[in-house]
Protein backbone atom coordinates (compact mmCIF):
# COMPACT_ATOMS: atom_id res chain seq x y z
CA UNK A 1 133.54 97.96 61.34
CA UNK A 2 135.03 95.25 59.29
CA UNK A 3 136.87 96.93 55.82
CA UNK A 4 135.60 95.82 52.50
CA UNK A 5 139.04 94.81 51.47
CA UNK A 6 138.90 92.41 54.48
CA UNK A 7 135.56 91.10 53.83
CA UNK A 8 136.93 90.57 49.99
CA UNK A 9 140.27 88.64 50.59
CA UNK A 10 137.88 85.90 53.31
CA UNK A 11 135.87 85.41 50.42
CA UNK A 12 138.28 84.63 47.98
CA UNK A 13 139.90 82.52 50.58
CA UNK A 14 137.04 80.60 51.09
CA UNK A 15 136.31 80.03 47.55
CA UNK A 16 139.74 78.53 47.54
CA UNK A 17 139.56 76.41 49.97
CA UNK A 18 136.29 74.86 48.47
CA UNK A 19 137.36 74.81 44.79
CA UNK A 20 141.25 74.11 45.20
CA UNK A 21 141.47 72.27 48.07
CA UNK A 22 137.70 69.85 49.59
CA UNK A 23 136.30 69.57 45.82
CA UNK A 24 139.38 69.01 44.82
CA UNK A 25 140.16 65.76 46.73
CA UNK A 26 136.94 64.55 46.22
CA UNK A 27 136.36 64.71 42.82
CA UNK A 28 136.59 62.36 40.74
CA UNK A 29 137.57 59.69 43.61
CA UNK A 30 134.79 59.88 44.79
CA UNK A 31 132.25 58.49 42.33
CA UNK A 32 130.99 54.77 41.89
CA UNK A 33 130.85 54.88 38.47
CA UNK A 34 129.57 51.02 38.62
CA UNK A 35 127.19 50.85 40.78
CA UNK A 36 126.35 54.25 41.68
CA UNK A 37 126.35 56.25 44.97
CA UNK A 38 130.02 57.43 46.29
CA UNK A 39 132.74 56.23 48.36
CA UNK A 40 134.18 57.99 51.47
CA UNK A 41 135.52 55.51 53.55
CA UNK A 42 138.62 56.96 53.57
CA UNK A 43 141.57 57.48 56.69
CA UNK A 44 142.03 59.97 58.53
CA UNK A 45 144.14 61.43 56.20
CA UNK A 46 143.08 60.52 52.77
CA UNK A 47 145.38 58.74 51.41
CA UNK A 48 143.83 55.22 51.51
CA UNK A 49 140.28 53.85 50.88
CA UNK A 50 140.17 51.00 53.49
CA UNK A 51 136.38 50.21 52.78
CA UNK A 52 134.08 50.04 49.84
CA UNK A 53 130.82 49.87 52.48
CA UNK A 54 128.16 52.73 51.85
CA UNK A 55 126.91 54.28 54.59
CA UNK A 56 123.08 55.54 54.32
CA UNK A 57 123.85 58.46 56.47
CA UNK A 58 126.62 59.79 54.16
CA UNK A 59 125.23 59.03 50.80
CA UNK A 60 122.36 61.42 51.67
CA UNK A 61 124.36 64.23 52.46
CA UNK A 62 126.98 63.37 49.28
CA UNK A 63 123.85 64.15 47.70
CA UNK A 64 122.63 67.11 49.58
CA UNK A 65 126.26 68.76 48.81
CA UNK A 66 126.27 67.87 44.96
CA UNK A 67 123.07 69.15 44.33
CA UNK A 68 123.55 72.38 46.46
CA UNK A 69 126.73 72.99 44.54
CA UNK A 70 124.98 72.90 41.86
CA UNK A 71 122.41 75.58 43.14
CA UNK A 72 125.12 78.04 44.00
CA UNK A 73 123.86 81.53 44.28
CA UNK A 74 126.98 83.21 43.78
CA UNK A 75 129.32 82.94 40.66
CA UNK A 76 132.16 80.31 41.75
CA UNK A 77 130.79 77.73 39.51
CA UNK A 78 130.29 77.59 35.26
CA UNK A 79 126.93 76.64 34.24
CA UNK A 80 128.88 73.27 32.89
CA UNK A 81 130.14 72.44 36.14
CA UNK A 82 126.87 72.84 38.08
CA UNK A 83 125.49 70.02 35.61
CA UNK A 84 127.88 68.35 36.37
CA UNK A 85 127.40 68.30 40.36
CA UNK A 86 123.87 67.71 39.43
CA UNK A 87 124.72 64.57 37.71
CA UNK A 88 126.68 63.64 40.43
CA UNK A 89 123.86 64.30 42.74
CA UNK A 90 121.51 62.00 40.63
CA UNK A 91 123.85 59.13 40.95
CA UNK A 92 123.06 58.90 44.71
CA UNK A 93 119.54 60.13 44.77
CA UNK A 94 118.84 57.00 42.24
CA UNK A 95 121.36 54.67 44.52
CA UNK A 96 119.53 55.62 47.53
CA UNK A 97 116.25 55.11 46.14
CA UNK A 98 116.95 52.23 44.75
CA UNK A 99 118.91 50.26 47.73
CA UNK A 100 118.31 52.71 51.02
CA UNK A 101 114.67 51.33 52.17
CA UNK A 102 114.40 48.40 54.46
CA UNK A 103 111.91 47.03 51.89
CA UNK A 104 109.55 48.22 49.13
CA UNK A 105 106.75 50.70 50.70
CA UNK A 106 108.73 50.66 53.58
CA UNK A 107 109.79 53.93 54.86
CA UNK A 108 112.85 53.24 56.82
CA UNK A 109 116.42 53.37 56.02
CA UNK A 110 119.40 50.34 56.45
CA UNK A 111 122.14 52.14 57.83
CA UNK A 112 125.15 50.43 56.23
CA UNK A 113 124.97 48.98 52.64
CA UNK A 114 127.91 47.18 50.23
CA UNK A 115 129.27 48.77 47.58
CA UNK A 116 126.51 47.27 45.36
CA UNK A 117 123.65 48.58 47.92
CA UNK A 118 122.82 45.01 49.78
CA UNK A 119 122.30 46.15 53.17
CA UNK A 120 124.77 45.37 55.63
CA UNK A 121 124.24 44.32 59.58
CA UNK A 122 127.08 46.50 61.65
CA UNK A 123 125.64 44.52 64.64
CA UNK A 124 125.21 41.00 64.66
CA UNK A 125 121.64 40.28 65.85
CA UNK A 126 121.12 44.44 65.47
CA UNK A 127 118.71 46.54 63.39
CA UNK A 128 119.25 47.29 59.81
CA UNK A 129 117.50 51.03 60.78
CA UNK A 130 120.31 51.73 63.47
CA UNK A 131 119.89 55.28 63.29
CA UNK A 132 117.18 57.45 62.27
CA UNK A 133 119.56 60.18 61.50
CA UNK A 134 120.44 58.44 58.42
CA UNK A 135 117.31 58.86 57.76
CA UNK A 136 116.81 62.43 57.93
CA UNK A 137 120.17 62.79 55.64
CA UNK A 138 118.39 61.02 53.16
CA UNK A 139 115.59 63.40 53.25
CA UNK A 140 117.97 66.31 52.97
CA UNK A 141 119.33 64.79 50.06
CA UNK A 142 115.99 64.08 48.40
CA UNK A 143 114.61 67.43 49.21
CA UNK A 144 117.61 69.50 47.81
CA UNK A 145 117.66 67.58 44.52
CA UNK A 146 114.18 67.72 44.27
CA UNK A 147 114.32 71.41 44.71
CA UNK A 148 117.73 72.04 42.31
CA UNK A 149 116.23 69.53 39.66
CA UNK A 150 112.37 70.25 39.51
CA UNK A 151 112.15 66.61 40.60
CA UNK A 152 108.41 65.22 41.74
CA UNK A 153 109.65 61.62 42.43
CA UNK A 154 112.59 63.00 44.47
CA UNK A 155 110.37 64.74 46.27
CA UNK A 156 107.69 62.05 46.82
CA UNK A 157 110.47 60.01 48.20
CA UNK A 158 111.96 62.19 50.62
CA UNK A 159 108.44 63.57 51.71
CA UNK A 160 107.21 59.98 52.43
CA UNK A 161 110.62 59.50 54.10
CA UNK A 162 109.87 62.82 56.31
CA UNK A 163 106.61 61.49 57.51
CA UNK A 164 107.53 58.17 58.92
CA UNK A 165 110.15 59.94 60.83
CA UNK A 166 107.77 62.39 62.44
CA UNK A 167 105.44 59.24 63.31
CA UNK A 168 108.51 57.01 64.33
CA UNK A 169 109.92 60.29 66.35
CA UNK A 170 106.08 60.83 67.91
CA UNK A 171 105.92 57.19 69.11
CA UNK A 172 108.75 57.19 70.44
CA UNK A 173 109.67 54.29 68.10
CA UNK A 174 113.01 54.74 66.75
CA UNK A 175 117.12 54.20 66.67
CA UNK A 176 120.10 56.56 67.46
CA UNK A 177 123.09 54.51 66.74
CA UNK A 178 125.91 55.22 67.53
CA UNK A 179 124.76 57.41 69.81
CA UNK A 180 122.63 54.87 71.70
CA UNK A 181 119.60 56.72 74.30
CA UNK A 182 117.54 54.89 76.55
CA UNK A 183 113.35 56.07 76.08
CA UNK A 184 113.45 57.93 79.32
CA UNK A 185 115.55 60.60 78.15
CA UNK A 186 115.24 63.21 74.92
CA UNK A 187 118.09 64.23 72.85
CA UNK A 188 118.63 67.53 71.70
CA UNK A 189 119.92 66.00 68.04
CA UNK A 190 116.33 64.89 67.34
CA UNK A 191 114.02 68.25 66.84
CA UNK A 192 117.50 70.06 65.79
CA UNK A 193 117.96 67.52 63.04
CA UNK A 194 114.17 67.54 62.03
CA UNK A 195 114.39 71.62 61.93
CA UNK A 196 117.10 71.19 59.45
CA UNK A 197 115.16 68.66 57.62
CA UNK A 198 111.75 70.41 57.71
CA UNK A 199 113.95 73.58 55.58
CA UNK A 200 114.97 71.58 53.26
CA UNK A 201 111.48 70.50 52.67
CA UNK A 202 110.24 73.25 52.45
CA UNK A 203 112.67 74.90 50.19
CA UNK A 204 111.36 71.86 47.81
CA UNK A 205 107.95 72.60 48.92
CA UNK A 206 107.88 75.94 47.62
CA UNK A 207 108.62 74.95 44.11
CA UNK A 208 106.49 71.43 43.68
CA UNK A 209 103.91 71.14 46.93
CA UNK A 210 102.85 74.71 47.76
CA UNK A 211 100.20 73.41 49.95
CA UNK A 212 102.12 71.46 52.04
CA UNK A 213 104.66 74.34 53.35
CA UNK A 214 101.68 75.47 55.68
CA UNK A 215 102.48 72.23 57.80
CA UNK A 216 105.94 72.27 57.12
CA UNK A 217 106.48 76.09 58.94
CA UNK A 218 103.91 74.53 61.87
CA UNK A 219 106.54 71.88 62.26
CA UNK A 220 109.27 74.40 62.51
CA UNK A 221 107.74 76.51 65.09
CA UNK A 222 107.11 73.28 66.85
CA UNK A 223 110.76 71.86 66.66
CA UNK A 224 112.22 76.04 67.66
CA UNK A 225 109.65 76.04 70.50
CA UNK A 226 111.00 72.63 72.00
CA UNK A 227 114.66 73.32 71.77
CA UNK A 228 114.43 76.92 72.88
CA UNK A 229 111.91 76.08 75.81
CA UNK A 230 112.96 72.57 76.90
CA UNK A 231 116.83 72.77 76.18
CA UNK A 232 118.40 75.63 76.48
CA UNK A 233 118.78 76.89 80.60
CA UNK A 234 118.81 80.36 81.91
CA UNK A 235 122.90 81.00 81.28
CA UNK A 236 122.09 79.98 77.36
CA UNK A 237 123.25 76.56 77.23
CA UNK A 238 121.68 73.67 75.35
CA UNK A 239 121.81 70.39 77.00
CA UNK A 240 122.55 67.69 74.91
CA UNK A 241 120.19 65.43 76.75
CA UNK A 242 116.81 66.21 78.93
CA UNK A 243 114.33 63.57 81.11
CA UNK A 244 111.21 62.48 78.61
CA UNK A 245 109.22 64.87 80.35
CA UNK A 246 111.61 67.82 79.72
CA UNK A 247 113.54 68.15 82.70
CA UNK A 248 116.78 68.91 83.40
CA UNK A 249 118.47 65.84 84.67
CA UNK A 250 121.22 65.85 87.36
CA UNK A 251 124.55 63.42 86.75
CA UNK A 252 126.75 64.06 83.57
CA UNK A 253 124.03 62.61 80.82
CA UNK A 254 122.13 65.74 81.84
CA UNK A 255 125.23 68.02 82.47
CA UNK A 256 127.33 67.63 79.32
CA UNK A 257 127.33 69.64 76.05
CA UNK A 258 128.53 69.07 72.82
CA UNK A 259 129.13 72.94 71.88
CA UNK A 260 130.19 72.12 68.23
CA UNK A 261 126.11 70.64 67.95
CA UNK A 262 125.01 73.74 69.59
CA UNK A 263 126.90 76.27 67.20
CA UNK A 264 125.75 74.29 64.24
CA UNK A 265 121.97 74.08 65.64
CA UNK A 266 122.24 78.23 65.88
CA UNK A 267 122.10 78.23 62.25
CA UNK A 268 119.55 76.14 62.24
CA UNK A 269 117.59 78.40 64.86
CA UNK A 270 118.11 81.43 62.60
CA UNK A 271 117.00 79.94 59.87
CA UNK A 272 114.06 78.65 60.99
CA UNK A 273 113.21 82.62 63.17
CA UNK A 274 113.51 83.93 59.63
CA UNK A 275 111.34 81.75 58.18
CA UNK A 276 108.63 82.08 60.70
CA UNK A 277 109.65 86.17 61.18
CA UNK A 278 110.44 85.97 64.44
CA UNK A 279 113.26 88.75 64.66
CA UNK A 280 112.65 88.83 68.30
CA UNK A 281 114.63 85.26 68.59
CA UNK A 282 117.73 86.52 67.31
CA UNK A 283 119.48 87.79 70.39
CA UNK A 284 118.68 85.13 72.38
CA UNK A 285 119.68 82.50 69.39
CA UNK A 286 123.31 84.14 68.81
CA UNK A 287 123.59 84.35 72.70
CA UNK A 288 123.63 80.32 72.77
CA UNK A 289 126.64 80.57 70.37
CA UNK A 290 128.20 82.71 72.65
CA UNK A 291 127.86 80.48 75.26
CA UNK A 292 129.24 77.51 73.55
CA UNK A 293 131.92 79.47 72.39
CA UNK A 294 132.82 80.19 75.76
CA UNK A 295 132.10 76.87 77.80
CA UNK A 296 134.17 75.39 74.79
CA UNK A 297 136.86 76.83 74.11
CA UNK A 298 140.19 75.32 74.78
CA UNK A 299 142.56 78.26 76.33
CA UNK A 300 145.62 76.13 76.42
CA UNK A 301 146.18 75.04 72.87
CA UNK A 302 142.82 76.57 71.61
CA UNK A 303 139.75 75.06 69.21
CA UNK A 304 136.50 73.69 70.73
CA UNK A 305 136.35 70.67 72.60
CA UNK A 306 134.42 68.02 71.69
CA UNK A 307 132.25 68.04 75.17
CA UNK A 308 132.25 69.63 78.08
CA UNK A 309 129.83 70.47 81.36
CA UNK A 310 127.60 72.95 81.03
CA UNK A 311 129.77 75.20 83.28
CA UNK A 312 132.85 74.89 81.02
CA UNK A 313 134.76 72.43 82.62
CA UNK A 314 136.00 68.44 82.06
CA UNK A 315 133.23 66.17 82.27
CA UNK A 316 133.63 63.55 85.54
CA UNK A 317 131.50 61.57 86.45
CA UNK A 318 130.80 58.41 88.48
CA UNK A 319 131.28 54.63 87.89
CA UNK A 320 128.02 54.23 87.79
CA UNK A 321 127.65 56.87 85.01
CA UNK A 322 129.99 55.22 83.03
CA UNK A 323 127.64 52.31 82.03
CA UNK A 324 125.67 54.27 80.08
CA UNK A 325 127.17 54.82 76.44
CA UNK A 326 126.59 58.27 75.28
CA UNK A 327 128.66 59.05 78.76
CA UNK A 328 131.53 56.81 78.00
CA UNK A 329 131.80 58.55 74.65
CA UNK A 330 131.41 61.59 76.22
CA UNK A 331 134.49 60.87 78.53
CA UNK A 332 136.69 59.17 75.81
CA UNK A 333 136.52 62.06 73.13
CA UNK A 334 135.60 65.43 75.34
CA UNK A 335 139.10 66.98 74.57
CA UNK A 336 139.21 65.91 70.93
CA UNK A 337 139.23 68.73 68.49
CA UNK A 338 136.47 67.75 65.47
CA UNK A 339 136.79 69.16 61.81
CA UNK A 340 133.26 69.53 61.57
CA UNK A 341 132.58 71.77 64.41
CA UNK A 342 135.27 74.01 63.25
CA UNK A 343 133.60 74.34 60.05
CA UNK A 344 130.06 74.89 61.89
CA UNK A 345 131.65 77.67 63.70
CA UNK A 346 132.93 79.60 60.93
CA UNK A 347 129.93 80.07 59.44
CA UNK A 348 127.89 81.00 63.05
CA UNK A 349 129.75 83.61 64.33
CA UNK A 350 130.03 85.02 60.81
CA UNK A 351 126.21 84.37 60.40
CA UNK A 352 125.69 85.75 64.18
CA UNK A 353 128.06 88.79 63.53
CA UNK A 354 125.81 89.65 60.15
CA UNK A 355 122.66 89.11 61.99
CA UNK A 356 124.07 91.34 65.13
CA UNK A 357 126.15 93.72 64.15
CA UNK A 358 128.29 92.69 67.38
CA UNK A 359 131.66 92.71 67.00
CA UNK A 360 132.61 89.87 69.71
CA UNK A 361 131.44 87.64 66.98
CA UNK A 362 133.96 88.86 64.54
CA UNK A 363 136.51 88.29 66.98
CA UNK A 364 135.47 84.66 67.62
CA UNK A 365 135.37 83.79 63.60
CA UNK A 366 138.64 85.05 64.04
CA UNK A 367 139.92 83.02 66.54
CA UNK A 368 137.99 79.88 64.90
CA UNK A 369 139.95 80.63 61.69
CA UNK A 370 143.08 80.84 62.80
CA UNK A 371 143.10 77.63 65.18
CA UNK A 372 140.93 75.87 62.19
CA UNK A 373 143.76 77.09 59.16
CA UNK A 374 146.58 76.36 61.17
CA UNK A 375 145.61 72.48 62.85
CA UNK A 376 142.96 70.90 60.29
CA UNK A 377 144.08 71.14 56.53
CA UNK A 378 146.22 68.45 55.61
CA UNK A 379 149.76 69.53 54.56
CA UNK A 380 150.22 67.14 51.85
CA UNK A 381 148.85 69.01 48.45
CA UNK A 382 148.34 65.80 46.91
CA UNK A 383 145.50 65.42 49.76
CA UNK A 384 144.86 69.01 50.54
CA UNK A 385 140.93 67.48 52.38
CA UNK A 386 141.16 68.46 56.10
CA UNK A 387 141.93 66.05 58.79
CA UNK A 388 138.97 65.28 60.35
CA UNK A 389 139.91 64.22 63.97
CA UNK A 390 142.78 65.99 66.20
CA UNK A 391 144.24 65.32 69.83
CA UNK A 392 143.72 67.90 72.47
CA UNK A 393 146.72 69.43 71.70
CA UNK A 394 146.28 70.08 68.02
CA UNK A 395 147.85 67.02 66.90
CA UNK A 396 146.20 64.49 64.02
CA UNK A 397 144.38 61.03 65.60
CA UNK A 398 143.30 57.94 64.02
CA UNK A 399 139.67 57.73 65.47
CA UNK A 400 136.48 57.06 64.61
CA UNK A 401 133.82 59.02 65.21
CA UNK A 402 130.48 58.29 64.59
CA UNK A 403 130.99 56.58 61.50
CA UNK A 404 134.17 54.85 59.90
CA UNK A 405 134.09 57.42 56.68
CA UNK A 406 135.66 60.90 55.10
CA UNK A 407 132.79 63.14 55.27
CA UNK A 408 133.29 66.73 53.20
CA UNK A 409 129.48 67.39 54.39
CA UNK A 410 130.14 70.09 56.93
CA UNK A 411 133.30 71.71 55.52
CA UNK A 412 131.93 72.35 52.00
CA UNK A 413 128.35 73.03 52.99
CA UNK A 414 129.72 75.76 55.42
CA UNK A 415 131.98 77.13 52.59
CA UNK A 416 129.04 77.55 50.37
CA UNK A 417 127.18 79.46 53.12
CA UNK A 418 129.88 81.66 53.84
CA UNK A 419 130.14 82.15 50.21
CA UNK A 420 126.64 83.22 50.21
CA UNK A 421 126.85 85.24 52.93
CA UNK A 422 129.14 87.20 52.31
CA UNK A 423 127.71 87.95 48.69
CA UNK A 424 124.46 89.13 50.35
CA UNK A 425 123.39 92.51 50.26
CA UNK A 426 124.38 93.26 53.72
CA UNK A 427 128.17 93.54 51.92
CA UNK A 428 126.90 94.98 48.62
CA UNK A 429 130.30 95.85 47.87
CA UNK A 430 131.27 92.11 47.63
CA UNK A 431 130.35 90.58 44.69
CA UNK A 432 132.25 87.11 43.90
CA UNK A 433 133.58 86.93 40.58
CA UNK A 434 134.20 83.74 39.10
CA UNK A 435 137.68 83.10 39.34
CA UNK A 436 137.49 79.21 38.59
């Protein structure tokens, strides 16, 4: 059993690190005070902004975060600051529906936009809707100010938003730039994303479209049942990508795993099994992070890779293979260590360990938080933000992933649920004070 005294000096080291050290960096630099909407095309290391460009996918989840902070359940935050974060929130949730649609009525999102929100191309002769992931950021966004701010026309938005992605994700009619998928395959990113998003709606649901979370807990059993049945194999393991008719696929599209999605879609899982009070789910949910701890897990220099096979080892695969481009990313980065699915697994095998009572996940969020403390923050207290992409062996890289930005999504929205967590009244003796 963990000590109380234990259990009080994480949280206050968590609240730390969000206060003193990721809000810190970010605030104020990060506001357009001109045109609205934030910036975050930062290095690696944050000491330069080498791009005023707005990405879609980002500005959603700048204003998921802001308005979440604002929504705090525990006492890290004055009443003056959380208006605050919900001003900043509003500055993006008006950007975004002002600039983010492909056109008026149209329910699709540009993907890259200028500072003053006039969409972008990233590829010449490509779509302005590269990815519907941005997308589904968006609707996080929309949904989570709508729910902080009693906001109808937030909520319009993002619910209109939601339901051309379900019909664009039904017919099959749809971008995943950069992570680029050919219609014969399924990616696991799609119904764990929509999970996510379908929460979020109907935490807004519950305060401003009560009849509508009837559907929106349908949708969730629907987007568990499909992971859960059609991803995950008999040792536990989610497989990043399945045939269209939900098989298992041979060759290294169908063998690889990106463990740091899997640990973050666990939380996602639990969420939704509470929701739809299915307790039953939980031991086989928090043995998938087990898994992807395992398969993961670098024993040389520790962390989490990137990728890796489904049996734990270093993806290989054949020329052939190679032409396809989620493998050649898959082959390029599998040994990288990622900030965000450091972050992700803080908060699981806490979440898991609260949910399980099992002490193996205790000894993981240890393990995660000493490789995490020790390689990611960034030494230089002017900075203090984490570096977001590491070499294998623990050293900092100037990579992009995904997109060309600084994102404080995952970090800070994992410090607020550890926050929460740990202020629940499974540790009753752990109230956080505000020490801001």
């Amino acid at each position: 059993m963990i000590s109380e005294n234990e259990l009080l000096r994480l949280a206050g080291f968590y609240e730390n690190e969000l206060v003193n050290n990721i809000l810190s960096f970010w605030l104020p630099r990060c506001e357009d005070k001109v045109y609205g909407g934030y910036f975050n095309c930062f290095d690696n290391k944050g000491t330069t902004l080498v791009s005023h460009d707005k990405y879609t996918w980002s500005q959603g989840r700048f204003v998921w975060l802001f308005a979440r902070l604002a929504a705090m359940t525990v006492s890290v935050f004055s009443e003056e600051q959380k208006r605050e974060f919900l001003r900043l929130a509003k500055s993006g949730r008006d950007f975004l529906m002002n600039h983010a649609l492909l056109g008026e009525g149209d329910y699709r999102c540009v993907y890259l936009m200028a500072e003053d929100g006039t969409p972008k191309y990233v590829e010449e002769n490509g779509p302005l809707d590269m990815s519907i992931y941005a997308d589904c950021f968006v609707i996080l966004g929309m949904a989570r100010y709508a729910a902080t701010a009693d906001d109808r026309e937030s909520y319009a938005f993002g619910k209109l938003l939601y339901e051309s992605v379900l019909e664009r994700v039904r017919h099959n009619h749809f971008h995943t730039l950069p992570y680029p998928l050919s219609k014969q395959y399924r990616a696991h990113g799609i119904p764990m994303i929509l999970s996510n998003a379908t929460k979020e709606m109907y935490d807004a649901a519950m305060k401003l479209d009560v009849a509508y979370t009837h559907q929106l807990k349908q949708n969730m059993q629907e987007f568990l049942d499909d992971i859960l049945t059609h991803f995950v194999d008999a040792e536990y393991t989610i497989h990043e990508v399945i045939s269209a008719d939900n098989m298992f696929i041979h060759g290294l599209l169908g063998r690889h795993v990106n463990p740091g999605h899997t640990i973050e879609d666990v939380w996602f899982m639990m969420d939704a099994a509470d929701l739809l009070q299915r307790p039953e789910l939980t031991d086989d949910i928090s043995n998938i992070a087990r898994r992807a701890l395992e398969i993961g897990w670098d024993n040389v220099y520790g962390g989490i890779f990137h990728y890796c096979c489904t049996n734990g080892s270093e993806p290989v695969c054949t020329a052939e293979d190679r032409k396809t481009a989620v493998i050649r990313q898959v082959l390029d980065g599998w040994s990288d260590k990622l900030w965000w699915v450091h972050s992700e697994a803080l908060y699981t095998t806490l979440l898991c360990y609260q949910k399980t009572g099992r002490e193996e996940f205790w000894r993981w969020h240890e393990e995660v938080f000493h490789y995490t403390f020790r390689t990611f923050p960034n030494r230089d207290r002017e900075i203090r933000e984490w570096i977001q992409i590491l070499k294998q062996d623990g050293t900092p890289q100037d990579k992009v992933v995904a997109l060309p930005v600084k994102d404080p999504f995952h970090i800070a929205r994992n410090l607020i649920l550890i926050l929460e967590l740990l202020s629940d009244s499974v540790f009753p003796t752990l109230p956080i004070r505000n020490r801001t």
